[in-house]
N, C-alpha and C. Protein backbone atom coordinates (compact mmCIF):
# COMPACT_ATOMS: atom_id res chain seq x y z
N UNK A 1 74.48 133.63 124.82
CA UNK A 1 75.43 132.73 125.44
C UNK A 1 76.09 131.89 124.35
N UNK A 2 77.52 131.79 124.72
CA UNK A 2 78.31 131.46 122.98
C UNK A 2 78.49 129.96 124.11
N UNK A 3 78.31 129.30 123.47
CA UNK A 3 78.90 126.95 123.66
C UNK A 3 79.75 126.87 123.04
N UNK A 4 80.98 126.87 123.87
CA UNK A 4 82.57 126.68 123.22
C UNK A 4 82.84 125.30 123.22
N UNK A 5 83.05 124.95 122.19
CA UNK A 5 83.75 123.69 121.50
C UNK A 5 84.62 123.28 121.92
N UNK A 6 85.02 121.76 122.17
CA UNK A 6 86.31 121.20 122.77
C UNK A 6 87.26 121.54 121.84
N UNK A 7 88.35 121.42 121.66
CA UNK A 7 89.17 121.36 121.27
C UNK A 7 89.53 119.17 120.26
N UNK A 8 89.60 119.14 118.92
CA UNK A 8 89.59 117.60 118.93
C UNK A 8 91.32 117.62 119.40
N UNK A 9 91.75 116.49 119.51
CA UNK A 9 92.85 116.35 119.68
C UNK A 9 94.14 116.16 118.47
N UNK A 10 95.18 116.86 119.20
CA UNK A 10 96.06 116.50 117.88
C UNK A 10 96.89 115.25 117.73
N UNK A 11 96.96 114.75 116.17
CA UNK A 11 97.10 113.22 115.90
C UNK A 11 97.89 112.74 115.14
N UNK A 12 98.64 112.22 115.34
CA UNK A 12 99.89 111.85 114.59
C UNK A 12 99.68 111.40 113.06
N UNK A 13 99.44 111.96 111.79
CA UNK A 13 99.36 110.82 110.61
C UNK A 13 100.03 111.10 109.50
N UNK A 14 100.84 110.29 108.70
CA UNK A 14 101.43 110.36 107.60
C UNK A 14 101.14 111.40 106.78
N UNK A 15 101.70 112.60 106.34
CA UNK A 15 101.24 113.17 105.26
C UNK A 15 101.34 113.18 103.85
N UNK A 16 100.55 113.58 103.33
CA UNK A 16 100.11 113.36 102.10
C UNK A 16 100.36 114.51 101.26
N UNK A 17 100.43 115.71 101.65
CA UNK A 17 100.77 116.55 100.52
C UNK A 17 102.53 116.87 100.77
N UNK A 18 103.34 116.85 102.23
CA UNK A 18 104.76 116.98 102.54
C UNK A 18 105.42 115.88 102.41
N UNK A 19 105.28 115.09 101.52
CA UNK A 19 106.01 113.98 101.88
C UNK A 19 107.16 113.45 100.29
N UNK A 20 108.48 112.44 101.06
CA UNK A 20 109.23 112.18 99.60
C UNK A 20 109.15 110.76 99.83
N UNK A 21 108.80 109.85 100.79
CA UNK A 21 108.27 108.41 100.65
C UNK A 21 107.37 108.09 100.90
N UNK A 22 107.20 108.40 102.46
CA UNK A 22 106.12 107.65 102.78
C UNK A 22 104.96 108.68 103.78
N UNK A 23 105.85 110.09 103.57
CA UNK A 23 104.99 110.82 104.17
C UNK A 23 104.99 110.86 105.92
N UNK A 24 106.32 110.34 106.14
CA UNK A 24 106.24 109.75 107.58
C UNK A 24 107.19 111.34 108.71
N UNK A 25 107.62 111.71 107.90
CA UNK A 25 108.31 113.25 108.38
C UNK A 25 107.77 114.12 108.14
N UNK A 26 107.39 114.23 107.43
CA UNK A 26 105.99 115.50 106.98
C UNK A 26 104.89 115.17 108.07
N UNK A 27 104.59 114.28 108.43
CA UNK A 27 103.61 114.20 109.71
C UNK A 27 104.07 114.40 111.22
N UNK A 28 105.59 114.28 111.39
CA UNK A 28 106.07 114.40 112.49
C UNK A 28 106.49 115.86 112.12
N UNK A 29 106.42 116.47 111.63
CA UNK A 29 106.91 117.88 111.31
C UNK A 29 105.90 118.58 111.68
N UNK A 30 104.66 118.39 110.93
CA UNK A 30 103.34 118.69 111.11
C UNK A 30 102.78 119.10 113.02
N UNK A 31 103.20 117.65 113.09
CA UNK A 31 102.70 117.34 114.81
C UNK A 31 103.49 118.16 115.91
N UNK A 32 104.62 118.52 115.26
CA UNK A 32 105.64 118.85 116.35
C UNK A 32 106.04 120.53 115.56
N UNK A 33 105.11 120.76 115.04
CA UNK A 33 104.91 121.77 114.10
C UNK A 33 106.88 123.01 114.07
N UNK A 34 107.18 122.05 113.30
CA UNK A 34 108.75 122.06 113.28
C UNK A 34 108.87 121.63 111.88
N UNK A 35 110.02 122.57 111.06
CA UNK A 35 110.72 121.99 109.69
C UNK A 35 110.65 120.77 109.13
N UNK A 36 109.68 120.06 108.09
CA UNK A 36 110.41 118.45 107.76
C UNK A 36 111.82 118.48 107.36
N UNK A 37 112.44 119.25 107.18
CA UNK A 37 113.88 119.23 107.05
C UNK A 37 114.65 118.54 107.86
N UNK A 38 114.31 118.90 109.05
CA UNK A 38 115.33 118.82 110.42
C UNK A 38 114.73 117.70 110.34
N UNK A 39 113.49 117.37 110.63
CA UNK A 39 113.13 115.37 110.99
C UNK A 39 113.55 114.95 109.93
N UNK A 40 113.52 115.30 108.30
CA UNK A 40 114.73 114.01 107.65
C UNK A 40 115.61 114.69 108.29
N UNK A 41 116.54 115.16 108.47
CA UNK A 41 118.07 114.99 109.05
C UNK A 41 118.12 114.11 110.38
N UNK A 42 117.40 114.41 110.82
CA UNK A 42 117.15 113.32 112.20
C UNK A 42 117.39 111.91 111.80
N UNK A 43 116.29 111.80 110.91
CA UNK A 43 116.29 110.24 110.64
C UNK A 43 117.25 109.28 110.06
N UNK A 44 117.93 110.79 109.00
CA UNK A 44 119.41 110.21 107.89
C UNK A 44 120.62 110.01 109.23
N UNK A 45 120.21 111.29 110.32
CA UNK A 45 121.50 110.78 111.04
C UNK A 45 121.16 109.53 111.79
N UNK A 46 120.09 109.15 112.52
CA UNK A 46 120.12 107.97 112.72
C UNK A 46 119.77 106.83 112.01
N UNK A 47 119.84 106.90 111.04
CA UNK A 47 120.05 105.49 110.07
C UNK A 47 121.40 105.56 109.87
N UNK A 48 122.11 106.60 109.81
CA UNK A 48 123.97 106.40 109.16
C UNK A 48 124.37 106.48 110.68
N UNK A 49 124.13 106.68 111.77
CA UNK A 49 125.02 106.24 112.91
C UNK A 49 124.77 105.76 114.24
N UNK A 50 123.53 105.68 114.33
CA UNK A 50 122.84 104.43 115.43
C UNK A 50 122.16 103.23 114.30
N UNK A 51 121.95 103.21 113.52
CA UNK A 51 121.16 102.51 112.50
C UNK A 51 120.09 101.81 112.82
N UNK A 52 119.23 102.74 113.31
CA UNK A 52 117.71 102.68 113.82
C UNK A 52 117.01 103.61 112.99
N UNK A 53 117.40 104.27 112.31
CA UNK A 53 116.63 105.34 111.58
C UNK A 53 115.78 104.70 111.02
N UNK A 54 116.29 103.54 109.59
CA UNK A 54 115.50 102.54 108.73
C UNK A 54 114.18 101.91 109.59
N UNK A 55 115.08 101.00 110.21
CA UNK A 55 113.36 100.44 111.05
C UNK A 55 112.25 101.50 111.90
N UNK A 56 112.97 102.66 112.42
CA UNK A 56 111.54 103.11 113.28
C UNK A 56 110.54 103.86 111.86
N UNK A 57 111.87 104.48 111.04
CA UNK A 57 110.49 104.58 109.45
C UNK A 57 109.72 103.68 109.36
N UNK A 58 110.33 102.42 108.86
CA UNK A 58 109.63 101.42 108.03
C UNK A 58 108.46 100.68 109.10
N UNK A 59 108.42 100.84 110.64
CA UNK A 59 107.86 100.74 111.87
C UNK A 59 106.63 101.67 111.36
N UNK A 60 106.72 103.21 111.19
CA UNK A 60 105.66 103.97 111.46
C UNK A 60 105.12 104.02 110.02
N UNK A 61 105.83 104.17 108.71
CA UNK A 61 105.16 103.84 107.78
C UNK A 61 104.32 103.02 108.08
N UNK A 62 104.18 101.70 108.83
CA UNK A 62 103.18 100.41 108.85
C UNK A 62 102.31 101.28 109.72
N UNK A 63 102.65 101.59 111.35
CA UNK A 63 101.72 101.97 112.08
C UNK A 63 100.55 103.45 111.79
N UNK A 64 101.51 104.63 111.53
CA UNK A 64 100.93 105.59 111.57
C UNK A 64 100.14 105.79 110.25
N UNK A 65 98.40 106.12 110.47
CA UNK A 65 97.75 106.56 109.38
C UNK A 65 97.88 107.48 108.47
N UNK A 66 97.12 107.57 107.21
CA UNK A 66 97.58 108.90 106.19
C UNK A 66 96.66 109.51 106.90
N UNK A 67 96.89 110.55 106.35
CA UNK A 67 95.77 111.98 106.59
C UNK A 67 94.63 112.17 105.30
N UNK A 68 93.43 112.28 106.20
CA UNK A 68 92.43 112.63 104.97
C UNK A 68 92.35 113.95 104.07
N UNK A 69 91.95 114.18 103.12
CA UNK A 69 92.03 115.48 102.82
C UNK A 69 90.43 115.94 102.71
């Protein structure tokens, strides 16, 4: 009789080896297991034309953890 393991859950955190600041798109890339390309373009377009891009970075840089290795 095989005891199957939960599943842990998946978790939002900064990465550490994809990253060009703060590692904060490389973890949403990760999570949403999608291009970091496209999430920086996301973010450049909304910092140059809603200009929310800057703060929800500089927001999750503070909130979201790094990743251990």
């Amino acid at each position: 009789m095989e005891i199957i393991q939960p599943e842990t859950p998946k978790r939002l955190k900064r990465s550490i080896v994809d990253k060009m600041l703060a590692g904060v798109c490389g973890g949403l890339a990760k999570y949403f297991e999608i291009d970091p390309t496209l999430v920086r373009l996301a973010f450049a377009f909304a910092a140059i034309f809603a200009g929310t891009g800057i703060l929800i970075y500089l927001v999750m840089w503070v909130i979201v953890p790094k990743e251990n290795l």
